[in-house]
N, C-alpha and C. Protein backbone atom coordinates (compact mmCIF):
# COMPACT_ATOMS: atom_id res chain seq x y z
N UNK A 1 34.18 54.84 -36.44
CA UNK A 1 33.06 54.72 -37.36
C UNK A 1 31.82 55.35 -36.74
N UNK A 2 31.12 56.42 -37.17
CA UNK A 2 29.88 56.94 -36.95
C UNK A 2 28.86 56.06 -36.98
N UNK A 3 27.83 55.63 -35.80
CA UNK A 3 26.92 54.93 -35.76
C UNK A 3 26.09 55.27 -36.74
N UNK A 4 25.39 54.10 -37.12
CA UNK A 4 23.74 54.68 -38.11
C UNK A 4 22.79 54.16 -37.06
N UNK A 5 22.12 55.21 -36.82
CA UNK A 5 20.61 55.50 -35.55
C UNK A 5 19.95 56.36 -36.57
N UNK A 6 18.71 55.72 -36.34
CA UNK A 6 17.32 56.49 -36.82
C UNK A 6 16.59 56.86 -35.79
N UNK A 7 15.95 58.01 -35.52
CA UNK A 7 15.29 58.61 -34.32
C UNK A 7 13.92 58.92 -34.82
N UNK A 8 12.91 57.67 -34.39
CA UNK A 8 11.63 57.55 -35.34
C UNK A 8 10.76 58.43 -33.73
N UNK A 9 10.10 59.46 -33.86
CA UNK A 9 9.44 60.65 -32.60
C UNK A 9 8.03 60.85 -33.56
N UNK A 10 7.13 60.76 -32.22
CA UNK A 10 6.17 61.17 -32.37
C UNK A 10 6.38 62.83 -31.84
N UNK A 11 5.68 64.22 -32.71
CA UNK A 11 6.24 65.06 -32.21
C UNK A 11 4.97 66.77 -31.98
N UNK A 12 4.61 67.27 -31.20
CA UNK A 12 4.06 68.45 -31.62
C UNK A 12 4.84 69.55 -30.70
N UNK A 13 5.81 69.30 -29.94
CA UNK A 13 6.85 70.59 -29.67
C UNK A 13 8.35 70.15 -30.21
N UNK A 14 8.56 71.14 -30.39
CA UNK A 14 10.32 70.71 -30.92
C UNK A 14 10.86 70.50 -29.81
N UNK A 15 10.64 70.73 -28.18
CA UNK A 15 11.89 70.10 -27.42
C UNK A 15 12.27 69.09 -27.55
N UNK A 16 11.31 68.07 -27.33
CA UNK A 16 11.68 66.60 -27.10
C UNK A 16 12.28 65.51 -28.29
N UNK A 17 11.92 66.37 -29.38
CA UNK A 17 12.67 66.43 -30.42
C UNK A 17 14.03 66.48 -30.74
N UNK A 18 14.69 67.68 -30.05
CA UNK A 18 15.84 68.28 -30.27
C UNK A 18 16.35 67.63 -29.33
N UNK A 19 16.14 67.20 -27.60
CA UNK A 19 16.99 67.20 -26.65
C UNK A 19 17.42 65.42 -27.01
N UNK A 20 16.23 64.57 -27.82
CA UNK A 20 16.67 63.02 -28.42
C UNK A 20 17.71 63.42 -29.64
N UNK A 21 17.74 63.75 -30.14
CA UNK A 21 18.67 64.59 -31.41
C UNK A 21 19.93 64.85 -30.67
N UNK A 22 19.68 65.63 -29.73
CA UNK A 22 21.27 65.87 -29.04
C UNK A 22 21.71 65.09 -28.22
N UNK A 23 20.78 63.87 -27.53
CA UNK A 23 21.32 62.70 -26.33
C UNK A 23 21.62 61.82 -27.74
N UNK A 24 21.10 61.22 -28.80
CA UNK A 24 21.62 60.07 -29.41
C UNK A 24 22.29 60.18 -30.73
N UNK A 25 22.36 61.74 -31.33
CA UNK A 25 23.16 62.16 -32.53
C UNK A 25 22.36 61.11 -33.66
N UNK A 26 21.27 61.03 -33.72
CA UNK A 26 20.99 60.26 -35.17
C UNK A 26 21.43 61.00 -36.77
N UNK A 27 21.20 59.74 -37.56
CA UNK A 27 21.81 60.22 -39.20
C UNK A 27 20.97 60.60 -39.48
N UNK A 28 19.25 60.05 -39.01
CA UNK A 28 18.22 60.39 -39.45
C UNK A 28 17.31 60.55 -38.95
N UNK A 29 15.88 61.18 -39.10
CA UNK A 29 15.17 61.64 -37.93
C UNK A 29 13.64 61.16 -38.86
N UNK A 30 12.73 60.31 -38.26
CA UNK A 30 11.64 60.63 -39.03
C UNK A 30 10.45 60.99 -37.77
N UNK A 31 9.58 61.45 -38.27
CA UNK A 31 8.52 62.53 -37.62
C UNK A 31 7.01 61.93 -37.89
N UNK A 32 6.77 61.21 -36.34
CA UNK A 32 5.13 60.88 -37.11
C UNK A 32 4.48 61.90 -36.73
N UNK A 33 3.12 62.33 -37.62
CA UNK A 33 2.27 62.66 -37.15
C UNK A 33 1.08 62.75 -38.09
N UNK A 34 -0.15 63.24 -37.68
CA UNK A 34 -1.32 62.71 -38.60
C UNK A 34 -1.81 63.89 -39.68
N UNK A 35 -1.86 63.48 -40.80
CA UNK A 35 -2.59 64.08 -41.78
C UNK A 35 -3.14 65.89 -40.96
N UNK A 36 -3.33 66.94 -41.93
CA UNK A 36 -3.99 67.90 -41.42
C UNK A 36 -3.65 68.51 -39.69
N UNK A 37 -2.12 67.78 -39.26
CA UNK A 37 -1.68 68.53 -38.16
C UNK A 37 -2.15 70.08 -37.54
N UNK A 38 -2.21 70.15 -37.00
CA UNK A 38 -2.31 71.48 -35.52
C UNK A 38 -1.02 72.48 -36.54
N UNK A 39 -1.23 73.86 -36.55
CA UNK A 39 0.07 74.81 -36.93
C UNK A 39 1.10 74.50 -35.76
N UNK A 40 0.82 74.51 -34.81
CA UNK A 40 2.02 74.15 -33.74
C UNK A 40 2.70 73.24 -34.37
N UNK A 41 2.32 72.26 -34.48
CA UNK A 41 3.10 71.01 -35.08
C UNK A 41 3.73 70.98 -36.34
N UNK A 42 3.34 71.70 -37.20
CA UNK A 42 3.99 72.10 -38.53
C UNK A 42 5.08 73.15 -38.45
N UNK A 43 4.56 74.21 -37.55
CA UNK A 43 6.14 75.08 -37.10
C UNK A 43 7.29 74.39 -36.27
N UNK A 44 6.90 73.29 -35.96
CA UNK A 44 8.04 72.44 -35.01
C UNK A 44 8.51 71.85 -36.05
N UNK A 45 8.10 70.96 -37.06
CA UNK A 45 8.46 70.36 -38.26
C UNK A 45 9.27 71.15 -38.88
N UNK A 46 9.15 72.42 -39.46
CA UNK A 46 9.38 72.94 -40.16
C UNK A 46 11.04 73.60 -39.28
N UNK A 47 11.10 73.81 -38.14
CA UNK A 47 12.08 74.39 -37.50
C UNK A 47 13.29 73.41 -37.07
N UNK A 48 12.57 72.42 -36.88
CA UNK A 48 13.45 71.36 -37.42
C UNK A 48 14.33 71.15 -38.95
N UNK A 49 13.46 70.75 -39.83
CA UNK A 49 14.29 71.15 -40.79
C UNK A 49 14.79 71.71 -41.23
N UNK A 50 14.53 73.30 -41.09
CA UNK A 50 15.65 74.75 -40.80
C UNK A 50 16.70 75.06 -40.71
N UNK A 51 16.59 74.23 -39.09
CA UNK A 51 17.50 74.08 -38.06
C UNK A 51 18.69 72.80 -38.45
N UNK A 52 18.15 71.68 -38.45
CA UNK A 52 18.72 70.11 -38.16
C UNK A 52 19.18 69.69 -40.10
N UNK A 53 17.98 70.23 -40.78
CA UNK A 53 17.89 69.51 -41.96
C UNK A 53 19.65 69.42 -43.21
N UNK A 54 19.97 70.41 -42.67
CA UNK A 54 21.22 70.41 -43.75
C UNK A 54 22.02 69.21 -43.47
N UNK A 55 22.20 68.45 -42.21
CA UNK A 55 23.13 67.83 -41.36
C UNK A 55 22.52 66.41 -40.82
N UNK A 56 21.45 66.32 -41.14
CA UNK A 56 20.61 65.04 -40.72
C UNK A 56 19.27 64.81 -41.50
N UNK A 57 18.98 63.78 -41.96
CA UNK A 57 18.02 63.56 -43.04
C UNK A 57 16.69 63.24 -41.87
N UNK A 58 15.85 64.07 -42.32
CA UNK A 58 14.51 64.58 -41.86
C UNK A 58 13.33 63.94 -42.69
N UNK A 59 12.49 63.29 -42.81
CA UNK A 59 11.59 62.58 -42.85
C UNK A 59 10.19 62.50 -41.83
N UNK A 60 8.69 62.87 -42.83
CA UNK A 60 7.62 62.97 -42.26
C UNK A 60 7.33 61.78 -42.67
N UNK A 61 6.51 60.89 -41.82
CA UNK A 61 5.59 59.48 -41.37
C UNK A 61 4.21 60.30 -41.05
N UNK A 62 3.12 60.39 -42.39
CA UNK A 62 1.80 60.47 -42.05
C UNK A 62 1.01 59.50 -41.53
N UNK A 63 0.52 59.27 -40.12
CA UNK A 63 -0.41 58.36 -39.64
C UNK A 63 -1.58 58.67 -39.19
N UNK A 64 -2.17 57.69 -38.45
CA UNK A 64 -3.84 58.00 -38.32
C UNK A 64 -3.78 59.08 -36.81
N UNK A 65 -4.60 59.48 -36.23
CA UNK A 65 -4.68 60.66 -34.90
C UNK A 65 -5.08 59.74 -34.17
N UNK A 66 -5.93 58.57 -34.35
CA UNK A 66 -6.09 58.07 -33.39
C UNK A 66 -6.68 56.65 -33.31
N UNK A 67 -6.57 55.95 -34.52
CA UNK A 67 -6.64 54.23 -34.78
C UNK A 67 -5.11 53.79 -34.11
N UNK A 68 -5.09 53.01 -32.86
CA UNK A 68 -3.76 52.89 -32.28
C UNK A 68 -3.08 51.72 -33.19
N UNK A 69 -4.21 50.79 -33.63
CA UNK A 69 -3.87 49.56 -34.39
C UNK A 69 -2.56 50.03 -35.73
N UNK A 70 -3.26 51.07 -36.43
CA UNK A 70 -3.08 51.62 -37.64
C UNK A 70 -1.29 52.22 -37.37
N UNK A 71 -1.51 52.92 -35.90
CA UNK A 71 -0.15 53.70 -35.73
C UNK A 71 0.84 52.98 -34.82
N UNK A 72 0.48 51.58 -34.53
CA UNK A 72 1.45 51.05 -34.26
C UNK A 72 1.99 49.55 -35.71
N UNK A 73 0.97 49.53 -36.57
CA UNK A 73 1.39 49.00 -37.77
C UNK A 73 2.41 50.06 -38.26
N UNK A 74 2.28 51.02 -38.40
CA UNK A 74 3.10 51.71 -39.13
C UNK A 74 4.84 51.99 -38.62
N UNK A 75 4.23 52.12 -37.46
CA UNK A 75 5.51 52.08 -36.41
C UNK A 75 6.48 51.15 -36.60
N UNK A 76 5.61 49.84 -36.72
CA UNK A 76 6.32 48.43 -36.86
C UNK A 76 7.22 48.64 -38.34
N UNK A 77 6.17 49.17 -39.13
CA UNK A 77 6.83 49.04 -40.43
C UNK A 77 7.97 50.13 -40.70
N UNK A 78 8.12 51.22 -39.95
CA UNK A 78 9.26 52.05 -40.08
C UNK A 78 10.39 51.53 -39.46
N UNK A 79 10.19 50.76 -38.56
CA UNK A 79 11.66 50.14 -37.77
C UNK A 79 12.10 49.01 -38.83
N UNK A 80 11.26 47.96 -39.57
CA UNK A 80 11.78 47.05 -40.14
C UNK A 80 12.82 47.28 -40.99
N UNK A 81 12.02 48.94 -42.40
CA UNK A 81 12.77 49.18 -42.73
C UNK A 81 14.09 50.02 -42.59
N UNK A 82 13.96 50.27 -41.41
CA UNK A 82 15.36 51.49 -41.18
C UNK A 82 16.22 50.14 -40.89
N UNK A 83 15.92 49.29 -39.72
CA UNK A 83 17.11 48.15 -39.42
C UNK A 83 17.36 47.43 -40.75
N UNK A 84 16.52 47.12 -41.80
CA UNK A 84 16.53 46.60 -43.39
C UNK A 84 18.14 47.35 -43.73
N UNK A 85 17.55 48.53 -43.56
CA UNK A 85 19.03 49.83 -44.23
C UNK A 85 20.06 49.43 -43.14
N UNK A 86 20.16 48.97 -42.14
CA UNK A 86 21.15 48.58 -41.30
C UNK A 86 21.21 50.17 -40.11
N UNK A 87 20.25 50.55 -39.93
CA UNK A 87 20.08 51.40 -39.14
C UNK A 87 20.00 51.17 -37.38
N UNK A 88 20.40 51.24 -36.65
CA UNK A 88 19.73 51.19 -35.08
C UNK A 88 18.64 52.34 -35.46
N UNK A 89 17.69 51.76 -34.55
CA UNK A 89 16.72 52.26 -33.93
C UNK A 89 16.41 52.72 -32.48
N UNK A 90 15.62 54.19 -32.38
CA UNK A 90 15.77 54.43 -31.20
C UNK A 90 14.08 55.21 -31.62
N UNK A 91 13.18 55.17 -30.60
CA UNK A 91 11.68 55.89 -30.76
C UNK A 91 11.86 56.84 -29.45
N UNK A 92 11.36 57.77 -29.74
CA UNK A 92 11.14 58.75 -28.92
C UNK A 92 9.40 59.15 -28.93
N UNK A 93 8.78 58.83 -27.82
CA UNK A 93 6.84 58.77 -27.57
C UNK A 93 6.33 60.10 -27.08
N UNK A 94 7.67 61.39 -26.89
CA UNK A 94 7.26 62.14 -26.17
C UNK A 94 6.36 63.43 -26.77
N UNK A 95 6.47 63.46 -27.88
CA UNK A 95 5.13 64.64 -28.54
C UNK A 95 3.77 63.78 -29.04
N UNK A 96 3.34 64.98 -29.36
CA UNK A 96 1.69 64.34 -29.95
C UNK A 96 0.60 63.85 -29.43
N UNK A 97 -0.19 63.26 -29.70
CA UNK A 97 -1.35 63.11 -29.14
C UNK A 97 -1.33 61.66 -28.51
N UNK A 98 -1.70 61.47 -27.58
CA UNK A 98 -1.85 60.58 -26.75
C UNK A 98 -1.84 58.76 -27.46
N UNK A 99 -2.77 58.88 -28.20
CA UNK A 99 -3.05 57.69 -29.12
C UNK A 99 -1.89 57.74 -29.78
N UNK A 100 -1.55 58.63 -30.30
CA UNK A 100 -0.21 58.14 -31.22
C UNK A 100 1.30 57.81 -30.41
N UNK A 101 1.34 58.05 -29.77
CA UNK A 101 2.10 57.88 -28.65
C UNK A 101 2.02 56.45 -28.12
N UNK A 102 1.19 56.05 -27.38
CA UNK A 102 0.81 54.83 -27.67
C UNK A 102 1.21 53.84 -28.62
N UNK A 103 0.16 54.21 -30.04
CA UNK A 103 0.39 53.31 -30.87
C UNK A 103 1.87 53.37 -31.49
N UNK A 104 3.14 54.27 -30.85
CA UNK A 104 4.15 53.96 -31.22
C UNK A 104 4.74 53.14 -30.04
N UNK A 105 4.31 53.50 -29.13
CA UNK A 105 5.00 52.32 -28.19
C UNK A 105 4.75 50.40 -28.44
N UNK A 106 3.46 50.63 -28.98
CA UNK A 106 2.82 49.52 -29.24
C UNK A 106 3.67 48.47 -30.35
N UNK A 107 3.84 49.52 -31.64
CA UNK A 107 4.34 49.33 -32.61
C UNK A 107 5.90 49.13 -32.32
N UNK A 108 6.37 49.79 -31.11
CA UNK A 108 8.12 49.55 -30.99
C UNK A 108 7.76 47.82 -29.64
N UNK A 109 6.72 47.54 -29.05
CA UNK A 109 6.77 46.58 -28.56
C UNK A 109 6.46 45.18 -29.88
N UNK A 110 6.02 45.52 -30.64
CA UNK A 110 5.97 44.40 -31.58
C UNK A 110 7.19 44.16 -32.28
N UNK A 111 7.82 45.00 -32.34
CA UNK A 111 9.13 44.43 -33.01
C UNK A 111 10.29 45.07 -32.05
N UNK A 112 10.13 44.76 -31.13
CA UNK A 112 11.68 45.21 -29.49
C UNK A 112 13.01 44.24 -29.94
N UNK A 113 12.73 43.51 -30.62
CA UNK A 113 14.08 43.05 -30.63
C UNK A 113 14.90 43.82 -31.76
N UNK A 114 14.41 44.69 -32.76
CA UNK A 114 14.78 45.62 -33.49
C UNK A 114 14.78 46.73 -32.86
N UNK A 115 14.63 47.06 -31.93
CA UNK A 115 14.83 48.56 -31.26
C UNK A 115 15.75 48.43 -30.05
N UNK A 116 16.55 49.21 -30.35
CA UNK A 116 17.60 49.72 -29.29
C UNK A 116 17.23 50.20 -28.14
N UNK A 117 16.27 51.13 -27.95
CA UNK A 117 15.28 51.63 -26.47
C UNK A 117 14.12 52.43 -27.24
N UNK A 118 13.60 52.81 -26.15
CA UNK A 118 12.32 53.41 -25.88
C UNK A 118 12.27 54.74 -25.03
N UNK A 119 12.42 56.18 -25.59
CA UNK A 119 12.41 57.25 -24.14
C UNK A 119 11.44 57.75 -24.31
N UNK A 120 11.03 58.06 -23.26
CA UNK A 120 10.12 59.75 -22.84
C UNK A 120 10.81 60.80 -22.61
N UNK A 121 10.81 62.38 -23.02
CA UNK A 121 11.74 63.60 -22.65
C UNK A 121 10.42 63.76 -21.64
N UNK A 122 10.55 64.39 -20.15
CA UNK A 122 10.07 65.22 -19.67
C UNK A 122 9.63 66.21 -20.02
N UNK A 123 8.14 66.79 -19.71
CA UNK A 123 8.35 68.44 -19.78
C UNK A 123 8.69 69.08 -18.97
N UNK A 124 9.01 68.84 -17.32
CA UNK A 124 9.40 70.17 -16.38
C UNK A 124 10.79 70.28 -16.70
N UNK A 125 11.67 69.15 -16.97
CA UNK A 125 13.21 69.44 -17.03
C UNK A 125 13.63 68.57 -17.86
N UNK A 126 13.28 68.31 -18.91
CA UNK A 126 13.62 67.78 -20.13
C UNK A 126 14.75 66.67 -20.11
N UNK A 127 14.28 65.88 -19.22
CA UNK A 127 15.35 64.69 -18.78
C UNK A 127 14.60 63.16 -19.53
N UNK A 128 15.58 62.74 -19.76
CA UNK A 128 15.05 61.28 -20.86
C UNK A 128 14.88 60.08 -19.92
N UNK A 129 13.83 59.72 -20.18
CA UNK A 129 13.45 58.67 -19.16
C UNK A 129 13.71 57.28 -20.27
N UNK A 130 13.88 56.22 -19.85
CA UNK A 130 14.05 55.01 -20.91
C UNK A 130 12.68 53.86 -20.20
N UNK A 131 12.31 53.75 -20.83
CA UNK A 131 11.16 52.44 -21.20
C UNK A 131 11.38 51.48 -21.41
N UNK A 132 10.73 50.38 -20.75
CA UNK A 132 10.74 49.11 -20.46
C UNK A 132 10.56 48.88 -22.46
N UNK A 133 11.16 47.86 -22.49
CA UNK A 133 10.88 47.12 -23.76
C UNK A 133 10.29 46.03 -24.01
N UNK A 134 8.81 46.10 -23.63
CA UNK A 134 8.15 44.82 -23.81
C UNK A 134 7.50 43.77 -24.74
N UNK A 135 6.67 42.95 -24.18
CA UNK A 135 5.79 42.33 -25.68
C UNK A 135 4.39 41.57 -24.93
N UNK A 136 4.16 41.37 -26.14
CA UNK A 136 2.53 41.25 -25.56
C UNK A 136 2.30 39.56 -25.06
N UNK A 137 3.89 38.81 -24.90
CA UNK A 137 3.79 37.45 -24.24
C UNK A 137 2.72 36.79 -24.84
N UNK A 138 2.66 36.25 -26.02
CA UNK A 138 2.13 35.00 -26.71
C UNK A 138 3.03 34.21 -27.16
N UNK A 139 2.74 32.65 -27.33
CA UNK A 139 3.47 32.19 -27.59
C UNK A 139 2.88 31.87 -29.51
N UNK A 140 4.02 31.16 -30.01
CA UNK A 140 3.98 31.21 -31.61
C UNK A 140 2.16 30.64 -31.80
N UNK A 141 2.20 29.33 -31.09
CA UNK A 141 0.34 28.86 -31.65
C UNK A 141 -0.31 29.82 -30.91
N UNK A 142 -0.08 30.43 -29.95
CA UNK A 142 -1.47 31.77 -29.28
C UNK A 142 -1.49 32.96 -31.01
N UNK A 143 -0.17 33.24 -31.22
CA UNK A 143 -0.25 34.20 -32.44
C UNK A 143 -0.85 33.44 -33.49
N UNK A 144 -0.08 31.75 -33.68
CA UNK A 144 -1.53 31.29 -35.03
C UNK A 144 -2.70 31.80 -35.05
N UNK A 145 -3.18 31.24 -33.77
CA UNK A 145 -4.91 31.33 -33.31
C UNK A 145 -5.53 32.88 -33.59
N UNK A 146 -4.60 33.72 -33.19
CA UNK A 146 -4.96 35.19 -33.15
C UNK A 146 -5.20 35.47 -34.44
N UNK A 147 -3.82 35.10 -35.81
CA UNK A 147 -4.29 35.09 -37.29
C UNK A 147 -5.19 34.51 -37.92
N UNK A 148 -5.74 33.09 -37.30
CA UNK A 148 -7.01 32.74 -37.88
C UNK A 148 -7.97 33.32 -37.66
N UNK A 149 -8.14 33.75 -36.67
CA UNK A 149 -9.55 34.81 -36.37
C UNK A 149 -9.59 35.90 -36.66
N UNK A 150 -8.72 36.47 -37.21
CA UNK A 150 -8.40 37.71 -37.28
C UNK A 150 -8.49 37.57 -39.15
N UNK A 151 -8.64 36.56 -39.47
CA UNK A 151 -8.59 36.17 -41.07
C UNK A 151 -10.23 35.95 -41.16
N UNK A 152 -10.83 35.62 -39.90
CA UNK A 152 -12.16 35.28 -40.31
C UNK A 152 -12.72 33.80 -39.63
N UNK A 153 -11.51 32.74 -39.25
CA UNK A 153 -12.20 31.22 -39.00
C UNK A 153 -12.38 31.83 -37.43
N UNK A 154 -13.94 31.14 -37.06
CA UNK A 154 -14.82 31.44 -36.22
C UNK A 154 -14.95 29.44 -35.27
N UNK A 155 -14.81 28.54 -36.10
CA UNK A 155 -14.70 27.42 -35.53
C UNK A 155 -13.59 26.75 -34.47
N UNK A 156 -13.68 26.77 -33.83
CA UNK A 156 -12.81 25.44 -32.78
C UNK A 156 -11.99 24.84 -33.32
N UNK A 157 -12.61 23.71 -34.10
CA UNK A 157 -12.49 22.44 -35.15
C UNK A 157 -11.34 22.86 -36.09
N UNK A 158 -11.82 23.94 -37.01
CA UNK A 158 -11.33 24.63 -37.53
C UNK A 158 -9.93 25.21 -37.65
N UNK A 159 -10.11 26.12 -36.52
CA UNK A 159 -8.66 26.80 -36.01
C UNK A 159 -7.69 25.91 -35.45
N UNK A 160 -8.44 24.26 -35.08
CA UNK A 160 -7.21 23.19 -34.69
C UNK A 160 -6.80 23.01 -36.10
N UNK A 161 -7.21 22.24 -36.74
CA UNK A 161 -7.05 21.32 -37.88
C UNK A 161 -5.57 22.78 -39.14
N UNK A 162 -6.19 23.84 -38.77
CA UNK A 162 -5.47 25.06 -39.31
C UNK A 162 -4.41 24.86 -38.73
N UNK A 163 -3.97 25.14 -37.37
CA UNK A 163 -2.89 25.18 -36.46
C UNK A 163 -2.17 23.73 -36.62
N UNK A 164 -2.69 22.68 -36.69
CA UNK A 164 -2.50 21.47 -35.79
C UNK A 164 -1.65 20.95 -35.13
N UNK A 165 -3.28 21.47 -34.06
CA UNK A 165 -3.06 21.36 -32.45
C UNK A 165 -4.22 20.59 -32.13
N UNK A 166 -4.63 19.87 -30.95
CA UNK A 166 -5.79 19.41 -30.81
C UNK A 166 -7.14 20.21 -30.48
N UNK A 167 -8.10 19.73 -30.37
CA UNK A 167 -8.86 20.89 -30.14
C UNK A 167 -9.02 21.03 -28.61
N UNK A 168 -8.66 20.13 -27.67
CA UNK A 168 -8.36 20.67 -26.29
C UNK A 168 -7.53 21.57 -26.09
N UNK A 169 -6.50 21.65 -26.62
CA UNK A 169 -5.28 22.45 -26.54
C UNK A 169 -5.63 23.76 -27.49
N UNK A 170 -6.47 23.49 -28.34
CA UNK A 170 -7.17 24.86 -28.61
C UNK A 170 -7.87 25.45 -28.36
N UNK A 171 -9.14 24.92 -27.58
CA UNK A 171 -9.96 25.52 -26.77
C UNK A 171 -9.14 26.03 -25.23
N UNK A 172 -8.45 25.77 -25.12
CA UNK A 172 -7.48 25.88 -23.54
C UNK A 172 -6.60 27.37 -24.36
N UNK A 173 -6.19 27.48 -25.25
CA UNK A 173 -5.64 29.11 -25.83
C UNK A 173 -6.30 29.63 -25.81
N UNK A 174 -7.53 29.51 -26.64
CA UNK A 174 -8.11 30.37 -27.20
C UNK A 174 -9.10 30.83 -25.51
N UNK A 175 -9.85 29.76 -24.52
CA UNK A 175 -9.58 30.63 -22.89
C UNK A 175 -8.74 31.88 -22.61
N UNK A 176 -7.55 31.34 -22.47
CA UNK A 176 -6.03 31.95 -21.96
C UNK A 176 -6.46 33.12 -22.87
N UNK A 177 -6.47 33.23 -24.60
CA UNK A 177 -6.49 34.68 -25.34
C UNK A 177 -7.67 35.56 -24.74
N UNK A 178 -8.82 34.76 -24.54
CA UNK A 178 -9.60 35.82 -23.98
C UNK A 178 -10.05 36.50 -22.55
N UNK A 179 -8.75 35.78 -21.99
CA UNK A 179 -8.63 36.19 -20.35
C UNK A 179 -7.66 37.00 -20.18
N UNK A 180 -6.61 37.36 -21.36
CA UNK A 180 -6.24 38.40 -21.72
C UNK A 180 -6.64 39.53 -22.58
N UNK A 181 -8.15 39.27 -23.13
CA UNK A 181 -8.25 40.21 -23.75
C UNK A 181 -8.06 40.82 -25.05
N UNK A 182 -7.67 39.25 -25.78
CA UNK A 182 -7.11 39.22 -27.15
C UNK A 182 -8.07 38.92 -28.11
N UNK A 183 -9.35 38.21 -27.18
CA UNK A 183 -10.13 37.66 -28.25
C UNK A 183 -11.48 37.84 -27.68
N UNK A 184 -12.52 38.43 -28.17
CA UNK A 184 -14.15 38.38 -27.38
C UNK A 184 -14.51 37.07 -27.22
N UNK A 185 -15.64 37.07 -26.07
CA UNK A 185 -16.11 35.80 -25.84
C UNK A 185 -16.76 34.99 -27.19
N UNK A 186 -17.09 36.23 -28.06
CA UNK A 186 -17.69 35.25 -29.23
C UNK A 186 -16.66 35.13 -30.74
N UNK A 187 -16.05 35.16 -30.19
CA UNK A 187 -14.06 34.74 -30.71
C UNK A 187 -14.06 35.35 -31.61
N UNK A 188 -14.37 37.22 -31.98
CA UNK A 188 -13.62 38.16 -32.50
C UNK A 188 -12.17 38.62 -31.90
N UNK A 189 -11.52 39.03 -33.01
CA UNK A 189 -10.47 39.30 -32.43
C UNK A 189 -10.90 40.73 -31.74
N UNK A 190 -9.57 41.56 -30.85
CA UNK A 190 -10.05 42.74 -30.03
C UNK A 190 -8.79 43.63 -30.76
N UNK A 191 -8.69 44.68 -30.93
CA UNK A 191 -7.57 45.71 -30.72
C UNK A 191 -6.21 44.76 -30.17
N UNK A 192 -6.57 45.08 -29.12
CA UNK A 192 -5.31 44.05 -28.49
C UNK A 192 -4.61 42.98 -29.25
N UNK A 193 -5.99 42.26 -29.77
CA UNK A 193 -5.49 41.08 -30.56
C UNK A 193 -4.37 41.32 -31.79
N UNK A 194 -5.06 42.23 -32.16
CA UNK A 194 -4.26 42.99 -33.56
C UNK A 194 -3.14 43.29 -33.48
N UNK A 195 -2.98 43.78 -31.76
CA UNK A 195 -1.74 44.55 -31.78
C UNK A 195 -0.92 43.36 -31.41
N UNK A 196 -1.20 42.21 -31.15
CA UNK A 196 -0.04 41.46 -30.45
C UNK A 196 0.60 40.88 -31.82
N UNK A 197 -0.27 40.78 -33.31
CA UNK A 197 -0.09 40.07 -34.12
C UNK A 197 0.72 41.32 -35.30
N UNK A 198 1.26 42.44 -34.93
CA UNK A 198 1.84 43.02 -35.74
C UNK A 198 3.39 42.29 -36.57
């Protein structure tokens, strides 16, 4: 039985493209990149589908260039639905612009238990490196806390009685969130925050 793998790449050269294409044989290939691309990046697109398209279903993912929040939401949301279709998943971070790259790693750490791995292709010798598969270590009430603030409640009191948890035990998270960096001292959420709550 032929596996079903989706090979979701951030991309602006066709190597790293092609050499994940030929290490994992996907059914399908989708291609982020942002609105109003570089010509480089559209002749790689395009040579791809040329090339690959008769034999493997090719798919563009327009995202932001450089809101990481935005391109690792999206990220999240392309893996749900390919594993939805009963797809493995495999991301490849190695083209494009830095931020997007990122925000796909970000986006494949919010949902790792749906992804199969994580590579980088090299550029001196085009060798596939595999990536840790991590997460941003909150536990379920640290992620409540993160959605209430991130919804708008600004109170203590509040975000217990929401959660319920006490408010020692909520003031003692909501510490811990902002000694990581999840939450400003004046309990906005941060980037970070966002991203742990994808």
């Amino acid at each position: 039985m032929v596996e079903k793998l989706t090979l979701i790449s951030t991309i602006y050269r066709i190597e790293p493209v092609i050499v994940s294409v030929t290490h994992f044989s996907p059914s399908k290939v989708i291609l982020i990149r942002e609105e109003d691309a570089p010509e480089e990046m559209i002749r790689s697109e395009n040579m791809l589908r040329d090339t690959l398209g008769a034999v493997i279903e090719i798919e563009t993912e327009i995202t932001s260039l450089y809101d990481i929040v935005r391109i690792a939401e999206d990220v999240a949301a392309l893996i749900e639905a390919e594993v939805a279709r009963g797809q493995q998943v495999v991301i490849n971070i190695s083209g494009g612009r830095k931020p997007q790259a990122l925000g796909a790693l970000f986006g494949t750490y919010a949902r790792k238990e749906m992804v199969r791995k994580v590579v980088y292709i090299t550029e001196e010798d085009q060798r596939i490196v595999d990536l840790p598969l991590l997460d941003f270590g909150i536990s379920s009430t640290k992620r409540m806390i993160l959605e209430a603030v991130d919804e708008g409640v600004r109170s203590v009191p509040d975000i217990a009685i929401r959660i319920g948890i006490s408010k020692g035990m909520t003031y003692n998270h909501i510490r811990e969130l902002k000694a990581k960096g999840f939450v400003s001292e004046d309990l906005q959420i941060t980037n970070a925050g966002r991203l742990a709550i994808i």
